[in-house]
Protein backbone atom coordinates (compact mmCIF):
# COMPACT_ATOMS: atom_id res chain seq x y z
CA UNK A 1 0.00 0.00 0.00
CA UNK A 2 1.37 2.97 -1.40
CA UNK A 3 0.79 6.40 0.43
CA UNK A 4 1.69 8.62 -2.46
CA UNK A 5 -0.48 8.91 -5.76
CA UNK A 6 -3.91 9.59 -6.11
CA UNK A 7 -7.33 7.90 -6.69
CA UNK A 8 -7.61 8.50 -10.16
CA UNK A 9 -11.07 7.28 -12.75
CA UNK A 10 -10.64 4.19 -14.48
CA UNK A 11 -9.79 4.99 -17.62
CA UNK A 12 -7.05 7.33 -16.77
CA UNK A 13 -4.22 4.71 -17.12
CA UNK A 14 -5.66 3.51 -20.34
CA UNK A 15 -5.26 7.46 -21.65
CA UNK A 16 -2.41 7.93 -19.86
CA UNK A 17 -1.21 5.16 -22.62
CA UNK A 18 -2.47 6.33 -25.38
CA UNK A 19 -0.41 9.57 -25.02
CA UNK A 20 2.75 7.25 -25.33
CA UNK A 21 3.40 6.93 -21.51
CA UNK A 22 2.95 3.90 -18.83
CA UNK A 23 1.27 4.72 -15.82
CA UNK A 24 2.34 2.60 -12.44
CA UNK A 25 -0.45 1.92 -10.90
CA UNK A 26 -2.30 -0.38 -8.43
CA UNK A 27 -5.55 -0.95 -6.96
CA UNK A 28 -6.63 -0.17 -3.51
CA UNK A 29 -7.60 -2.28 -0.94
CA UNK A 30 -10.90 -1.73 0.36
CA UNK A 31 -10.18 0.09 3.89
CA UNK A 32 -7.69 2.57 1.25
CA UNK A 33 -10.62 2.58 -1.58
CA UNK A 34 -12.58 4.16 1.66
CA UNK A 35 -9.96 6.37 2.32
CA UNK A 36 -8.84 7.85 -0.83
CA UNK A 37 -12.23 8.12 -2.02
CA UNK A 38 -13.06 10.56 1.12
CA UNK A 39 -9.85 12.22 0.09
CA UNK A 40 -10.83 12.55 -3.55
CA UNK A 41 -13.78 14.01 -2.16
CA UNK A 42 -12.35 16.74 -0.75
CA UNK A 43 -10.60 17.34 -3.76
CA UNK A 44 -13.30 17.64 -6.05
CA UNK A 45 -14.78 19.82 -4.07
CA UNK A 46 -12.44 22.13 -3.56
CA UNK A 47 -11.99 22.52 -7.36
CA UNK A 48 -15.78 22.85 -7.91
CA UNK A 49 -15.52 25.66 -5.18
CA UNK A 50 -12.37 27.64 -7.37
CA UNK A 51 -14.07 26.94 -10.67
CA UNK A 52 -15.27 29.82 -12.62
CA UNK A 53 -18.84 29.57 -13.91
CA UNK A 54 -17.45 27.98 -17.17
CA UNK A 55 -16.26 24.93 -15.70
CA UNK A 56 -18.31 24.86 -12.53
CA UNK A 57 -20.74 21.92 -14.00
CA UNK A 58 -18.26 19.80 -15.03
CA UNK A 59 -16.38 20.21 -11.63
CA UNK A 60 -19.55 19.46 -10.00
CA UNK A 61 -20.02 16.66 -12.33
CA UNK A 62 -16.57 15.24 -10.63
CA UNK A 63 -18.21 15.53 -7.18
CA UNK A 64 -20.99 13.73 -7.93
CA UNK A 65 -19.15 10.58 -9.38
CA UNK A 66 -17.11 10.59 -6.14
CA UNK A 67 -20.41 10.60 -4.01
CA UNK A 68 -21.95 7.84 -6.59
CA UNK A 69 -18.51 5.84 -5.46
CA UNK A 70 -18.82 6.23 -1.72
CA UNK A 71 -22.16 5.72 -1.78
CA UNK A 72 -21.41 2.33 -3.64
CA UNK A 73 -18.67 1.32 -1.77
CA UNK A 74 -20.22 0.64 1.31
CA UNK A 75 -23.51 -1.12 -0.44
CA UNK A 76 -25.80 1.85 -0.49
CA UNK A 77 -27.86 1.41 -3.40
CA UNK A 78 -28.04 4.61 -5.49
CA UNK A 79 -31.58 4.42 -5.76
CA UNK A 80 -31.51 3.90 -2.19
CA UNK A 81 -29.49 7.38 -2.08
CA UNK A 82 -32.06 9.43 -4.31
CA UNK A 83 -34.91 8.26 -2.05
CA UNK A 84 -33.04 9.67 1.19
CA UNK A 85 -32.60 12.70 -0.50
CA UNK A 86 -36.27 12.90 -1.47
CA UNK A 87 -37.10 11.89 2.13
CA UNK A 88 -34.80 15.08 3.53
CA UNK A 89 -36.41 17.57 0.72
CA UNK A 90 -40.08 16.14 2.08
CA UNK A 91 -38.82 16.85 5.44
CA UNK A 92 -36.91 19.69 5.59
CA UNK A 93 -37.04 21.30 1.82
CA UNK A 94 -34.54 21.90 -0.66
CA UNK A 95 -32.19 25.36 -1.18
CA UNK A 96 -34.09 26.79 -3.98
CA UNK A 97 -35.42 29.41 -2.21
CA UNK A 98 -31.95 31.17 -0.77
CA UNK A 99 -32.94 31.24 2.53
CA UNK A 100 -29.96 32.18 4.79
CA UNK A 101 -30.83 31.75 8.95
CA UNK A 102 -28.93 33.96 11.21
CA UNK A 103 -30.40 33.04 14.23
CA UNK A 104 -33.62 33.91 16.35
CA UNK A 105 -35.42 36.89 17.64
CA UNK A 106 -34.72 37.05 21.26
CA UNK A 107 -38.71 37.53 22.09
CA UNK A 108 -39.49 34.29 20.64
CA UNK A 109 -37.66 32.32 22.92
């Protein structure tokens, strides 16, 4: 197990190939799939919050393959996924309407 190099998509080495190069690679055990995966979503996140408007969707795109991955990994169905996220909208609503809290008037409490 390697602690250097990064979780990269599956086809990168096969690109990475076709540009004339070989890639060393290796794949991850489970506990490091976990792992990296959390990692790579940090990443992708943090280039979907620096991306200009121009490349924003498919930086967001990125984040929502990792999220599709964890949610896989440990046996959440993705259907299963979409439902909880209905469930929470049901619940407690979605963010379409901008609503930013800052707190409570002190004569309601």
């Amino acid at each position: 197990m390697d602690s250097s190099g990064k979780l990269v998509r599956d086809r990168i080495p096969e690109i990475i190939r076709v540009e004339g190069r070989e890639p060393i690679t290796y794949a991850a055990s489970p506990v490091e799939y976990r792992r990296r995966l959390r990692e790579k979503l940090t990443e992708e996140v943090a280039e979907f919050l620096s991306a200009d408007d121009a490349a924003a969707q498919g930086e967001l795109a990125d984040v929502l393959e990792v999220v599709r991955a964890l949610a896989t990994n440990p046996g959440i169905d993705p259907a299963g996924l979409e439902e909880s996220r209905r469930a929470k909208y049901r619940e407690r609503g979605g963010f379409t309407r901008r609503i930013v809290w800052t707190g409570n008037h002190p004569s309601a409490e």
